[in-house]
Protein backbone atom coordinates (compact mmCIF):
# COMPACT_ATOMS: atom_id res chain seq x y z
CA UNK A 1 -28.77 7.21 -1.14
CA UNK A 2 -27.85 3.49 -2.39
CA UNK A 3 -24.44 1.96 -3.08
CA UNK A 4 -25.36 2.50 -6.93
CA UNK A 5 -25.33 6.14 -6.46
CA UNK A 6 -21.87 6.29 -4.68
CA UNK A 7 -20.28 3.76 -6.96
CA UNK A 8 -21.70 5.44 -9.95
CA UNK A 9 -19.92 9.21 -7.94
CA UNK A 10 -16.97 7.40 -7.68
CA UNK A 11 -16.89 6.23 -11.37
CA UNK A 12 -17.40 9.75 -12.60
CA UNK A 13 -15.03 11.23 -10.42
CA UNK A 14 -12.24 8.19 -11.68
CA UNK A 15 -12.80 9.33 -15.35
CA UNK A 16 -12.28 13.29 -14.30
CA UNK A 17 -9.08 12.23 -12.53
CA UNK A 18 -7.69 10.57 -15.78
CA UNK A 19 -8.99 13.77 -17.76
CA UNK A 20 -7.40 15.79 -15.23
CA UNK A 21 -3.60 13.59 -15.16
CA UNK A 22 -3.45 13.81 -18.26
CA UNK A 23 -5.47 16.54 -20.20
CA UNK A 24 -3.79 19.71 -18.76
CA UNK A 25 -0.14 18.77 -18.89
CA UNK A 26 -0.24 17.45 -21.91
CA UNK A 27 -1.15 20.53 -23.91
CA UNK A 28 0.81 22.82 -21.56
CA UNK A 29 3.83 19.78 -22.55
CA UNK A 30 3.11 20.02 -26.54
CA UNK A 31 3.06 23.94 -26.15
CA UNK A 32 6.30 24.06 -24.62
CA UNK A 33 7.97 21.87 -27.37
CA UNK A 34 6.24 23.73 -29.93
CA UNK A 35 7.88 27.25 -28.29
CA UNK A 36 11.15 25.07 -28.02
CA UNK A 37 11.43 24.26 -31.66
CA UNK A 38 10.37 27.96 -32.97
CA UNK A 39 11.91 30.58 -30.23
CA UNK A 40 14.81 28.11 -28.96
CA UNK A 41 16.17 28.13 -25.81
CA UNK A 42 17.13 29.87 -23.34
CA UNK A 43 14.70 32.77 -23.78
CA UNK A 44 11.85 34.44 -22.19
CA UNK A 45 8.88 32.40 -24.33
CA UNK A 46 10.44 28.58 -23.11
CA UNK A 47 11.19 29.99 -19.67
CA UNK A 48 7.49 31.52 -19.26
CA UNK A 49 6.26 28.24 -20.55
CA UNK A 50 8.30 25.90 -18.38
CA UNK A 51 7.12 27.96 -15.46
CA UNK A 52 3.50 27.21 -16.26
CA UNK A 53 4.36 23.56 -17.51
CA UNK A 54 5.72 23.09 -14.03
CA UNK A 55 3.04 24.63 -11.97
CA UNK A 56 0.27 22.43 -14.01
CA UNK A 57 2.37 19.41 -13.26
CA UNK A 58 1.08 19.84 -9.73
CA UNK A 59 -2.58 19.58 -11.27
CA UNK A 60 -1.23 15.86 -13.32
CA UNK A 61 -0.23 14.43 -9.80
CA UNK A 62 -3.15 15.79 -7.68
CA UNK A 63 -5.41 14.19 -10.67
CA UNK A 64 -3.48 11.15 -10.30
CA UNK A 65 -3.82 10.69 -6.66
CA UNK A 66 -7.40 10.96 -7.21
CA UNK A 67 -7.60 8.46 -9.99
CA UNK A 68 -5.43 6.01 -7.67
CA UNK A 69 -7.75 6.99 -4.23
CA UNK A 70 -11.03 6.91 -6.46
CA UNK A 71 -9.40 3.44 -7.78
CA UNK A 72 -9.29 2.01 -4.48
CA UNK A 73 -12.36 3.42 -3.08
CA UNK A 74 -13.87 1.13 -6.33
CA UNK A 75 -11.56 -1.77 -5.38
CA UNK A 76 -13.09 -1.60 -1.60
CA UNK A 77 -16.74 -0.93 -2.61
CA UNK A 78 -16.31 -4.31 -4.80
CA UNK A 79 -14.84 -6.35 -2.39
CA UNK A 80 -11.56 -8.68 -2.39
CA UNK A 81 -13.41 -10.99 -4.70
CA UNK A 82 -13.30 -8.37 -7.70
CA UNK A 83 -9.65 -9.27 -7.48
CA UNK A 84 -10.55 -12.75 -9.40
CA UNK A 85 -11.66 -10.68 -12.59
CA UNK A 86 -8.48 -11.03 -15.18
CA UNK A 87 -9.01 -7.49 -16.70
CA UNK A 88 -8.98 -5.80 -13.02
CA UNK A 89 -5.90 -7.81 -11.86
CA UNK A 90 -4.41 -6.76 -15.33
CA UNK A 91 -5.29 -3.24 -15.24
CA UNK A 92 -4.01 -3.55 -11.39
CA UNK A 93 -0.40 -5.00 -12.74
CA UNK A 94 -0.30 -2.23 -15.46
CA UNK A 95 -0.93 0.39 -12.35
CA UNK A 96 1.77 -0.71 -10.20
CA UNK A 97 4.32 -2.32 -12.88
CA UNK A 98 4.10 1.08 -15.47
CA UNK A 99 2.11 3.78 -14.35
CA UNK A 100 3.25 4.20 -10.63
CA UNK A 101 7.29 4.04 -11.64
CA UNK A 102 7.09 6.35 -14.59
CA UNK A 103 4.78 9.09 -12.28
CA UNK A 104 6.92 8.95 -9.50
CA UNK A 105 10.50 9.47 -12.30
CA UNK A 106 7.72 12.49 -13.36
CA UNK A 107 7.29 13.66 -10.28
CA UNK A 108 11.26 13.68 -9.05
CA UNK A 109 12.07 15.64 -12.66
CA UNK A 110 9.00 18.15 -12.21
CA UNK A 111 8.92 18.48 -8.59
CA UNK A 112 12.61 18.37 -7.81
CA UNK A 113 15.50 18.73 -10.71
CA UNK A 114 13.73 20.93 -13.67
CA UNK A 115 12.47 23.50 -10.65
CA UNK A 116 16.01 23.81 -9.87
CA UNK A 117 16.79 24.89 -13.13
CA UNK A 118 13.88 27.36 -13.41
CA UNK A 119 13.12 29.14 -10.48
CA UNK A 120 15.08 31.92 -10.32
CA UNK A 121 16.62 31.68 -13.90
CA UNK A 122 17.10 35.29 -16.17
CA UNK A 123 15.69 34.23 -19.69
CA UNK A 124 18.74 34.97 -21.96
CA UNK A 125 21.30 32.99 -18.78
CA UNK A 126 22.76 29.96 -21.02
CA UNK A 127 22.22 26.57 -19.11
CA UNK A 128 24.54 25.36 -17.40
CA UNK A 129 26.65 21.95 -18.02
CA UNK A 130 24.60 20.42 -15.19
CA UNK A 131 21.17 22.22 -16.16
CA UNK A 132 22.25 20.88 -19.97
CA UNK A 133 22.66 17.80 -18.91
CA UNK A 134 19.32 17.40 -16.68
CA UNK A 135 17.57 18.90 -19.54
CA UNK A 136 19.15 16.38 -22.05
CA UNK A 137 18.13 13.60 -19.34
CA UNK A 138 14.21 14.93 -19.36
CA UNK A 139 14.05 15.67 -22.89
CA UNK A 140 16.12 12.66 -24.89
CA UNK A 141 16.13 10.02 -22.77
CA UNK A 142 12.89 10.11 -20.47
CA UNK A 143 9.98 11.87 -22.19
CA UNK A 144 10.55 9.81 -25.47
CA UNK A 145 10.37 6.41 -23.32
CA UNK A 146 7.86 7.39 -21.26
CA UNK A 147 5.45 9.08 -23.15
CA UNK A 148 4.50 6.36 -25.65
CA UNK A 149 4.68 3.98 -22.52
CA UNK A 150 2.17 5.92 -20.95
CA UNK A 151 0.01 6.27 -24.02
CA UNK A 152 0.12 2.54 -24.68
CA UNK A 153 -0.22 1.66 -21.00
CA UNK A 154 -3.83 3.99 -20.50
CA UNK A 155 -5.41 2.89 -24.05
CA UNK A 156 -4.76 -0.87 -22.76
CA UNK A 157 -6.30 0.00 -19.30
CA UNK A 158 -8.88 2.22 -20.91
CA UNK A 159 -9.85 -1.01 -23.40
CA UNK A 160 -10.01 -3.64 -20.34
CA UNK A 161 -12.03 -1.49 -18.49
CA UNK A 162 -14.56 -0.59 -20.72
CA UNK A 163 -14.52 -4.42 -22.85
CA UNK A 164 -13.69 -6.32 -19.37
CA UNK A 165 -12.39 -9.49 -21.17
CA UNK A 166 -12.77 -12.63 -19.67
């Protein structure tokens, strides 16, 4: 099989990674706040759902390690010279600048502090002041920066890859 074959593999399997980041955790994510708003919280429904929100958030990294590795795997296949196309070293500076920061504050709330919290939690047990306050942290202060970072930031690297201005 030729190059085109393996570049076109590696395309397709880029695309599925972005699906993957940012399909599943965003509709476990909207069902959660939607449980949130209607049942409150503590209680059985938000802790069920924060349990699955935080096991699919181990499906959003492992589909963003593949976007990165299928990323690179493009970046190598093209050579050190695709570096001189603008939209690539753009889309590169969006990667590193917003995409890799935000994941990795992600990944320390979903891998590390909100487990903490919901592991071994009764549903009725009221939060605690430092549970409150990580909560308040995720909630208010990170998810309403991040998210519409992260929307802008893909649609921009989404329109330079598929337009590739000059």
């Amino acid at each position: 099989m030729d190059m085109a074959f393996w570049l076109a593999v590696i395309k397709v399997l880029h695309i599925a990674a972005l699906v993957v980041w940012l399909g599943p955790s965003a509709g476990t994510w909207l069902a959660l706040m939607l449980a949130r708003h209607r049942f409150g919280e503590p209680g059985v429904e938000t802790l069920y759902l924060y349990r699955g929100f935080l096991q699919v958030l181990w499906l959003e990294h492992l589909g963003l390690l593949l976007m990165l590795g299928t990323g690179a795997l493009l970046l190598g296949a093209y050579g050190l010279p695709a570096l001189e196309w603008p939209w690539l070293r753009l889309k590169l500076l969006l990667v590193v600048t917003v995409i890799v920061p935000l994941e990795l504050t992600d990944m320390w709330f979903s891998h590390r502090r909100l487990p903490e919290i919901f592991a071994a939690r009764e549903p009725d047990a009221p939060y605690t002041t430092k549970e409150q306050r990580i909560l308040h942290l995720y909630h208010r202060r990170f998810v309403p920066t991040a998210l519409p970072t992260l929307l802008a930031t893909v649609a921009t690297m989404m329109w330079l890859a598929v337009a590739k201005p000059g």
